[in-house]
Every structure is written in C-alpha cells, then in structure tokens.
Protein backbone atom coordinates (compact mmCIF):
# COMPACT_ATOMS: atom_id res chain seq x y z
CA UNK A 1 93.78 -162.84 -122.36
CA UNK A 2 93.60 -162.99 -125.94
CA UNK A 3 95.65 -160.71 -127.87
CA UNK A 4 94.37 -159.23 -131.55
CA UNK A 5 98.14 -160.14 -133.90
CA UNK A 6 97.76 -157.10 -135.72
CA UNK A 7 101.20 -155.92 -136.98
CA UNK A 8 103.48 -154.73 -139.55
CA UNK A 9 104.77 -156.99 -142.15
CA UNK A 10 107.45 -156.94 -144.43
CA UNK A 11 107.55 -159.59 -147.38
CA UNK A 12 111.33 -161.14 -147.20
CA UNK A 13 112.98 -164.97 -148.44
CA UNK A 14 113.22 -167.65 -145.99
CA UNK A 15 117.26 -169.07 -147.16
CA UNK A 16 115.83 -172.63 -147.01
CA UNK A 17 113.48 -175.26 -144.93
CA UNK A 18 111.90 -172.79 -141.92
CA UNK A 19 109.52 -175.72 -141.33
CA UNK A 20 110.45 -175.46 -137.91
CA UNK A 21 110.86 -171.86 -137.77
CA UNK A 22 107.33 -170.26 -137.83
CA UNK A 23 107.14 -167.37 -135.07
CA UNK A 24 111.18 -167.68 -135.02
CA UNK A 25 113.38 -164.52 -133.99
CA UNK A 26 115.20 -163.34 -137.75
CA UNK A 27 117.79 -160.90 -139.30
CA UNK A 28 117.96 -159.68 -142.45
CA UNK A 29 120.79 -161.72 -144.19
CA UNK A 30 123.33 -159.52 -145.95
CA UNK A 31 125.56 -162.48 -146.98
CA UNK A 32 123.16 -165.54 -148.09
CA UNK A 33 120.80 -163.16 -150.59
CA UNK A 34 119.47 -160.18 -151.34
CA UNK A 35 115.42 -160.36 -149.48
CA UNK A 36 116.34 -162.49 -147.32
CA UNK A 37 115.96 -163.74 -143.60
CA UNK A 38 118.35 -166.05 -141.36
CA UNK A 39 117.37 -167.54 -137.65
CA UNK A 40 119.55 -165.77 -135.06
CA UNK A 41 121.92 -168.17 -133.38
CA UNK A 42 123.40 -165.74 -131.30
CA UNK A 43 122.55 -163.54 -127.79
CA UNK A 44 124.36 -160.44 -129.44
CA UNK A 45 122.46 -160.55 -132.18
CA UNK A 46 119.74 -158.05 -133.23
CA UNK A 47 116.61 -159.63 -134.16
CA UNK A 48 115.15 -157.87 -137.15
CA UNK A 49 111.46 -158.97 -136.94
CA UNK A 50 109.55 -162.52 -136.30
CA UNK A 51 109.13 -164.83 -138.70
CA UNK A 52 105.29 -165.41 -139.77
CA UNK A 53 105.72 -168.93 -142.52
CA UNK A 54 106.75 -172.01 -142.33
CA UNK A 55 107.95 -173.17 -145.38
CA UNK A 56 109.83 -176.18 -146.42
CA UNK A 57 111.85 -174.99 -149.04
CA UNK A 58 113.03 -170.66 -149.32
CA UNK A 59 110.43 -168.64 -150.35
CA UNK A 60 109.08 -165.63 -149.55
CA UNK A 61 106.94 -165.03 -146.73
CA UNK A 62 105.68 -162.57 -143.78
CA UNK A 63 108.14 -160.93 -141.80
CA UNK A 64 106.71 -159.12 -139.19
CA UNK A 65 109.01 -156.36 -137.98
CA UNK A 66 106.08 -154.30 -135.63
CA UNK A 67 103.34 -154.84 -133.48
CA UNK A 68 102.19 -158.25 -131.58
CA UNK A 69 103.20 -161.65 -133.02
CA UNK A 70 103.83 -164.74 -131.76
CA UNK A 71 107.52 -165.58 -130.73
CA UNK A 72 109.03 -168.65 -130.18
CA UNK A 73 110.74 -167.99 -126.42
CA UNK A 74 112.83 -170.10 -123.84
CA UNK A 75 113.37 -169.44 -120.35
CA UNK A 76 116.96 -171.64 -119.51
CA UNK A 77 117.49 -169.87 -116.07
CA UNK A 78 114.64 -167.74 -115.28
CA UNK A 79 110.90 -167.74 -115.71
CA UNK A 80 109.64 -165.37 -118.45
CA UNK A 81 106.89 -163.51 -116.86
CA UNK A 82 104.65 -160.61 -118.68
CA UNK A 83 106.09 -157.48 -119.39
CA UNK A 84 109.96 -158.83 -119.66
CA UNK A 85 112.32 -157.32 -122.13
CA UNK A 86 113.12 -160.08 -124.27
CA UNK A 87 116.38 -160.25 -126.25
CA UNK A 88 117.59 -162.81 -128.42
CA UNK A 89 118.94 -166.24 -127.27
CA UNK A 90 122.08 -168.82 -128.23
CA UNK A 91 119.12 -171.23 -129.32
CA UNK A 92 118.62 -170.73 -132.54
CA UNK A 93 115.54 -168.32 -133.55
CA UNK A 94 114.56 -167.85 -129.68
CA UNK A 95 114.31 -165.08 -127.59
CA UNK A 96 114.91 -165.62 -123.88
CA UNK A 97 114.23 -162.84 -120.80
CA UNK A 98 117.01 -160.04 -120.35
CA UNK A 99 119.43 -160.58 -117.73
CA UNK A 100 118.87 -159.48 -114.07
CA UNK A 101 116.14 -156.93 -115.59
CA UNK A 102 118.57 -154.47 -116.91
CA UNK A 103 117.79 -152.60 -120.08
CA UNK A 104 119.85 -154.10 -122.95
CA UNK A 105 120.03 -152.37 -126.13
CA UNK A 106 119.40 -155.38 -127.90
CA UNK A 107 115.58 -156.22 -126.11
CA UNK A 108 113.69 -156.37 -129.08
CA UNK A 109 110.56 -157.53 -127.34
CA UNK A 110 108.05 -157.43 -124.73
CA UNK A 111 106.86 -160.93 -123.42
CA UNK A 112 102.91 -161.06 -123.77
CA UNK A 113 102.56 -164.23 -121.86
CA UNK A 114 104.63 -166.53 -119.43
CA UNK A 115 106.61 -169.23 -119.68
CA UNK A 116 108.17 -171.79 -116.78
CA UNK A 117 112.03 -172.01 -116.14
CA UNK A 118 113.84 -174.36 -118.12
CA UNK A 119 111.02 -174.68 -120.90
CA UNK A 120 110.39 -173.13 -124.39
CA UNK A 121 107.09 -172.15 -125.51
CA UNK A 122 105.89 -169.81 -128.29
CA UNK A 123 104.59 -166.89 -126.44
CA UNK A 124 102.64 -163.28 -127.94
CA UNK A 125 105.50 -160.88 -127.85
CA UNK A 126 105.06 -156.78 -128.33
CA UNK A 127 107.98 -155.87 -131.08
CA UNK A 128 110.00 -153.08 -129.61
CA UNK A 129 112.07 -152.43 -132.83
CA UNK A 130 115.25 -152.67 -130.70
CA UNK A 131 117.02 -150.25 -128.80
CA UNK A 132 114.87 -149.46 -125.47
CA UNK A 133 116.59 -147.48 -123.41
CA UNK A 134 115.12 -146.85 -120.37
CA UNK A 135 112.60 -148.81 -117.73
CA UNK A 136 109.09 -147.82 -116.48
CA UNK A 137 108.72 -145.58 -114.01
C-alpha cells in the first residue's frame, strides 16, 4: 500500500553529520543550540518529530513533527506489525514497538508497515504527537 508523506514540517539545525540519520527519531536540543535537533539515544525519551535531511555537516533542514513520514524502526524482541504504538528505542534515532501492547505515554507513533524480529528497517510511521492515552475499542 502506498502511503501519500504529506505532513507538517518544522525547519530546525541538524548539531552535525546526520548523514546517517535521514527518517531518524529527534528532540529538540535545549543544550547544544538554539534551532536545533539531537538523535534520541534513549527509550524514555520523547521524540519530538522525524528527521526529513541528511546532511553531512549541521544545517538546517525538515523536521517533520505531524502526519506520515518515514521512520527509521527496529524490532529487537518483537515483530513490528501495522498499527503498533511505537515509542522510542536505546538505538540511537530508532523507534521500536511498545512493550506487551500497553499504552505508554511516550508512543509517539503508529507503525505504517512491518518489520521482522531482530531487524531494523525504515518503515511509514503516523506521528501521534506523543501522549496517547487510551487503545481502540
């Protein structure tokens, strides 16, 4: 199914090389520089948005903070399937599945695609913003 990556983008400063960081999971760096983005490197982070460039040296770029975009996910334990809450992961600028399918207030994300266990891939995501609080019914 192909997916239309219509979104909303915010124009921010990579802090350095993000060669390898297109469509990688970012916050908005309060320490670093004012504008810019950092890779999360951590699960209880808060992804910010998805990062759109890939530069080799900081500059500014697409940030895209609503809507579809590609996201750079990994699946250590469990599959990714579509329509898991994704949430960020201890690799840096991935998001990996929510645990056990309970609703975390950090999901940022809705996986758009599927990816095997014990692979990374970069997958369409739906940006939640954060902060979903309750399942389907």
């Amino acid at each position: 199914m192909a997916f239309a990556l219509d979104g909303l983008d915010l124009t921010r400063k990579s802090t350095g090389d993000t060669s390898s960081l297109q469509y990688a999971a970012m916050v908005i760096s309060t320490g670093d520089f004012a504008g810019g983005v950092v890779a999360t490197t951590d699960s209880n982070q808060m992804p910010h948005g998805i990062w759109q460039n890939n530069s080799t040296l900081s500059e500014w770029g697409k940030f895209r903070v609503a809507g579809v975009s590609k996201a750079m996910v990994i699946s250590e334990d469990t599959a990714i399937i579509e329509g898991m809450h994704l949430k960020a992961s201890t690799t840096t600028g991935y998001l990996q599945n929510s645990s056990g399918g309970v609703v975390n207030p950090r999901d940022v994300a809705i996986a758009l695609g599927s990816v095997s266990t014990g692979t990374s891939a970069v997958i369409p995501v739906f940006l939640t913003g954060g902060g979903i609080t309750s399942t389907s019914t």
